[in-house]
N, C-alpha and C. Protein backbone atom coordinates (compact mmCIF):
# COMPACT_ATOMS: atom_id res chain seq x y z
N UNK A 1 9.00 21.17 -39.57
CA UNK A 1 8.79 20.72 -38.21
C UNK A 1 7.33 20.84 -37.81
N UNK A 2 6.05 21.77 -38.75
CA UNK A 2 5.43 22.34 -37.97
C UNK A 2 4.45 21.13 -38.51
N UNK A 3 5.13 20.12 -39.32
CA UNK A 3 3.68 18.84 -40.39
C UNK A 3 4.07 18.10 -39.55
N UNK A 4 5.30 17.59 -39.02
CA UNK A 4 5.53 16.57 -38.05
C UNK A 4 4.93 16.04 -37.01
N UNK A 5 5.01 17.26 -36.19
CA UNK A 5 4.13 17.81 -34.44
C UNK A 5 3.06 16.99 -34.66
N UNK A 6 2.08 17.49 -35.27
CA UNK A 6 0.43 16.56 -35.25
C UNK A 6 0.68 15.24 -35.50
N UNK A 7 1.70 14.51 -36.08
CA UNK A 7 1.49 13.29 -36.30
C UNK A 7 2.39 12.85 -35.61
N UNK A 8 3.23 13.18 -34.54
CA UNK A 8 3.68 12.63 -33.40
C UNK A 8 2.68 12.94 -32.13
N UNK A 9 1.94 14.01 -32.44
CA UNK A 9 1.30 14.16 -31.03
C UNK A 9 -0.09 13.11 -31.54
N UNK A 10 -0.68 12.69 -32.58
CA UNK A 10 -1.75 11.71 -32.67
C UNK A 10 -1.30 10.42 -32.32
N UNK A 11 -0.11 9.96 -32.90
CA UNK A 11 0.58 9.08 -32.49
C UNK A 11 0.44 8.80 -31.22
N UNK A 12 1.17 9.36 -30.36
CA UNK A 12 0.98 9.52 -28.59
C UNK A 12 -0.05 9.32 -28.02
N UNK A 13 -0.92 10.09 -28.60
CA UNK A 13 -2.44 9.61 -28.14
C UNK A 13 -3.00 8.75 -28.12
N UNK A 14 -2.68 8.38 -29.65
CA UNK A 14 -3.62 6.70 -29.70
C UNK A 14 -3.11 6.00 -28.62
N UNK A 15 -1.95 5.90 -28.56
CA UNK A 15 -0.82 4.76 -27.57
C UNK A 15 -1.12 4.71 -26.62
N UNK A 16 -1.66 6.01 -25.74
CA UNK A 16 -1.82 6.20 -24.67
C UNK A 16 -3.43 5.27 -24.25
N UNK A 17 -4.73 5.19 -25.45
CA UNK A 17 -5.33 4.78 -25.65
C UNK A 17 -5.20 2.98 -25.35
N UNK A 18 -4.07 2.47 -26.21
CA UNK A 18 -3.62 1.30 -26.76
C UNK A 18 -3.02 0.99 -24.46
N UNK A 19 -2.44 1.67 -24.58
CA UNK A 19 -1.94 1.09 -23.27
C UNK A 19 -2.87 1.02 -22.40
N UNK A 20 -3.94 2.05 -22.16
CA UNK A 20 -4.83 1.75 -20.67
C UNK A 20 -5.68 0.21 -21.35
N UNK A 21 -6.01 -0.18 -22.69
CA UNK A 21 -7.33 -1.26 -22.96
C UNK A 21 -6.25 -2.23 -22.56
N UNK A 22 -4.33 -2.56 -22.70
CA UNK A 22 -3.78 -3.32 -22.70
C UNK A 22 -3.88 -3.69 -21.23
N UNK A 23 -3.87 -2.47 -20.31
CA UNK A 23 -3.62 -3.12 -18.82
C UNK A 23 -4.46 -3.42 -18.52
N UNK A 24 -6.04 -2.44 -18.90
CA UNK A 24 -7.36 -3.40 -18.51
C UNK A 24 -7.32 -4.82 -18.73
N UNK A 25 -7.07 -5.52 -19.84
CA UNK A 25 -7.34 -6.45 -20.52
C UNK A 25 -5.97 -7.58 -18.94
N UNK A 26 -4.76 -7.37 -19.36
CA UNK A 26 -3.95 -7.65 -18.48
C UNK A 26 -5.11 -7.94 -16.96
N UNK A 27 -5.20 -6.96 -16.65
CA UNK A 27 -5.84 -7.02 -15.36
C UNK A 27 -6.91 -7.95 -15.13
N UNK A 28 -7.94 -8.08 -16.31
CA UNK A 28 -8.83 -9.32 -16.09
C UNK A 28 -8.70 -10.20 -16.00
N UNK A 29 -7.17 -10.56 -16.79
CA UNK A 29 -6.61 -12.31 -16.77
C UNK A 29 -6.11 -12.63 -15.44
N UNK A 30 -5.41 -11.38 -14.77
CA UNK A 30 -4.72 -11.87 -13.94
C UNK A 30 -6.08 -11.59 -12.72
N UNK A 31 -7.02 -11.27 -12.38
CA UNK A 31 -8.09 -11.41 -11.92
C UNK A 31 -8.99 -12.91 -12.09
N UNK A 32 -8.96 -13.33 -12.82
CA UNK A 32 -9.66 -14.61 -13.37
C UNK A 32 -8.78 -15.52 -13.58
N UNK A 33 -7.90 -15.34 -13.76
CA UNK A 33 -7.14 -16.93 -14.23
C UNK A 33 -6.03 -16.86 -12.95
N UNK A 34 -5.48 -16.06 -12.50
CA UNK A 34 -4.25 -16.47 -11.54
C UNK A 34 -4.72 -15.31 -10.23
N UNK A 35 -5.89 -15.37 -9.41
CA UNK A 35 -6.13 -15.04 -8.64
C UNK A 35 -4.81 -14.54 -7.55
N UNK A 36 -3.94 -15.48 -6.97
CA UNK A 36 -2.80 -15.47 -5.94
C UNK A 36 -1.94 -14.34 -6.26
N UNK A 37 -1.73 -14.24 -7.96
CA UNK A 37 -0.54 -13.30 -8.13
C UNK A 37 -1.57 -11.65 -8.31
N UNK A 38 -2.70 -12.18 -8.60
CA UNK A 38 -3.07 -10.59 -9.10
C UNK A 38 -3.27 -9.81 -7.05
N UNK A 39 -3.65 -10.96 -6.56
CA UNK A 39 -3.92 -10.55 -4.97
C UNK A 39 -2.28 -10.25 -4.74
N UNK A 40 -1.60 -11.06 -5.16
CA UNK A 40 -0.29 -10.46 -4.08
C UNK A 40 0.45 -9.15 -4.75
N UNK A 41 -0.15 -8.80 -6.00
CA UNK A 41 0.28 -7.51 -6.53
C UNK A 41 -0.73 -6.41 -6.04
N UNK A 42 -1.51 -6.31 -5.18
CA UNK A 42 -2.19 -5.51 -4.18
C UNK A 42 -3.66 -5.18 -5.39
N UNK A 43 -4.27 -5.83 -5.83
CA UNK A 43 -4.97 -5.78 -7.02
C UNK A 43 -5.34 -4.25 -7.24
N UNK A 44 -4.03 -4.43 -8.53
CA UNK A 44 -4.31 -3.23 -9.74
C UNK A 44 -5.26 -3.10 -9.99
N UNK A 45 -5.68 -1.98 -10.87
CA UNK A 45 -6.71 -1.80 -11.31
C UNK A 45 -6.26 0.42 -12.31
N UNK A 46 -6.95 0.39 -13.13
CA UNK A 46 -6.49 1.80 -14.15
C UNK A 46 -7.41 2.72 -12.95
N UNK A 47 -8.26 2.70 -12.31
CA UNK A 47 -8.44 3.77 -11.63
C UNK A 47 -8.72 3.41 -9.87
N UNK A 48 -9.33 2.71 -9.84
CA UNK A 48 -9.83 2.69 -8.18
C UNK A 48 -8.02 2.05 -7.99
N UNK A 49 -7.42 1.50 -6.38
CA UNK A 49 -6.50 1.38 -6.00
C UNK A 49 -5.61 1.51 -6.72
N UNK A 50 -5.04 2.88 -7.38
CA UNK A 50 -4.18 2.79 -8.01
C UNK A 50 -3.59 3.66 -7.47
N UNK A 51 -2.39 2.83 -6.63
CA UNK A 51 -1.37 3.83 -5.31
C UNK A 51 0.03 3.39 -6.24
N UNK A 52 1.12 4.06 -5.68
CA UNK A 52 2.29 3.92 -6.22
C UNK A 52 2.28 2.66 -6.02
N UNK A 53 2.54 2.09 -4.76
CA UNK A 53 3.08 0.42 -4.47
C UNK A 53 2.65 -0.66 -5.88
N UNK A 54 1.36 -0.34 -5.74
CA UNK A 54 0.73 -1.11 -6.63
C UNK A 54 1.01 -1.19 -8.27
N UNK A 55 1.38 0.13 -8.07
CA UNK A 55 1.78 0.67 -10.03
C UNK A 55 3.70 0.30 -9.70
N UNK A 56 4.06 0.78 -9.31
CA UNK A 56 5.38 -0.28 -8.90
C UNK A 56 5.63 -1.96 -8.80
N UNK A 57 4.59 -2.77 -7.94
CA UNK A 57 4.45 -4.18 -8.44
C UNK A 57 3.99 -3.98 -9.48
N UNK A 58 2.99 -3.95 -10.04
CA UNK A 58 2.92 -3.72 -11.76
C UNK A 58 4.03 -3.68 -12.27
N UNK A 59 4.59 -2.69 -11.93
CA UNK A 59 6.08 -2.52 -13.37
C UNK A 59 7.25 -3.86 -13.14
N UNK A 60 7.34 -3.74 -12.00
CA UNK A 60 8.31 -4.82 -11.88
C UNK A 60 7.95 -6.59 -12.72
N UNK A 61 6.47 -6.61 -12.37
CA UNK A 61 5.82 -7.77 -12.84
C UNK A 61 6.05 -7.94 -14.53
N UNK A 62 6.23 -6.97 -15.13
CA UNK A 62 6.73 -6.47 -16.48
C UNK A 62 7.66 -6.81 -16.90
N UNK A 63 8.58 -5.87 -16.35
CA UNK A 63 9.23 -5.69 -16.56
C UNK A 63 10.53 -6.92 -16.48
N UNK A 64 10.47 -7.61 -15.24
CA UNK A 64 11.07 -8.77 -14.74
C UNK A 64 10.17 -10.15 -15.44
N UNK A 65 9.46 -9.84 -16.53
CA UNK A 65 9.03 -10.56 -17.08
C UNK A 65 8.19 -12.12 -15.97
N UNK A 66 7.96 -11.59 -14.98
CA UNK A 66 7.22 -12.42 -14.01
C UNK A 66 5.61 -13.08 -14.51
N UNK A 67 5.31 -12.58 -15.85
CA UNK A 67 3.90 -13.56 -16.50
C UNK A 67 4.62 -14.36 -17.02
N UNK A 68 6.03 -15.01 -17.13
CA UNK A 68 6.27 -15.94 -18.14
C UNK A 68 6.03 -17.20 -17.09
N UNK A 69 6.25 -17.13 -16.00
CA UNK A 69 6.76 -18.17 -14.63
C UNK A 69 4.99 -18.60 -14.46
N UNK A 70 3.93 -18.34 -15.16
CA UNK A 70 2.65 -18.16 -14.89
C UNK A 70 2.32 -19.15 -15.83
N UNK A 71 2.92 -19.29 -16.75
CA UNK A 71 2.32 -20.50 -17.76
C UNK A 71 0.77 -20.35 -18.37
N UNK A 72 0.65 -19.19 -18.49
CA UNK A 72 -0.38 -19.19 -19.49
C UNK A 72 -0.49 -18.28 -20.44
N UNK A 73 -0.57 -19.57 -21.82
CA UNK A 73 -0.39 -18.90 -22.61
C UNK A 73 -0.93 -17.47 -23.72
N UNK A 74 -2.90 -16.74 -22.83
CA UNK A 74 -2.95 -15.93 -23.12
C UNK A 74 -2.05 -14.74 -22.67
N UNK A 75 -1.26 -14.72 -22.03
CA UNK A 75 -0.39 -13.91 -21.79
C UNK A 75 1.11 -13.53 -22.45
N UNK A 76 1.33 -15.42 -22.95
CA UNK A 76 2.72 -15.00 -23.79
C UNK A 76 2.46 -15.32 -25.22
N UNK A 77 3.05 -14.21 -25.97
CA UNK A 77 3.18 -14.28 -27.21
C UNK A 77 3.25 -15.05 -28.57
């Protein structure tokens, strides 16, 4: 158990890494290319306005898969 630990806790880390460049990156498109939706999601951002409401529209926008209705395709897969 004790070889495991480090390579689940590096693991975690990187990810954690991997996720803030993903929402940055997220955040510029929807800043530059679809102005209306990034304004009506109270514009996110990884540190300045980052209130619950806002990290809540975020998730929902996700989660409810609401970039597909956006039609662009740096966003879908």
């Amino acid at each position: 158990m004790k070889e495991v630990f480090p390579i689940i806790f590096g693991t975690l880390f990187c990810s954690v890494f991997v996720w803030f460049f993903l929402c940055y990156r997220l955040f510029q498109i929807l800043e530059t290319r679809h102005p209306d939706k990034y304004e009506s999601m109270g514009k996110p951002s990884l540190i300045m306005n980052n209130s619950l409401s806002s990290y809540i529209t975020f998730m929902k926008f996700l989660f409810k898969r609401e970039w597909r209705n956006l039609d662009d395709s740096g966003l879908a897969p």
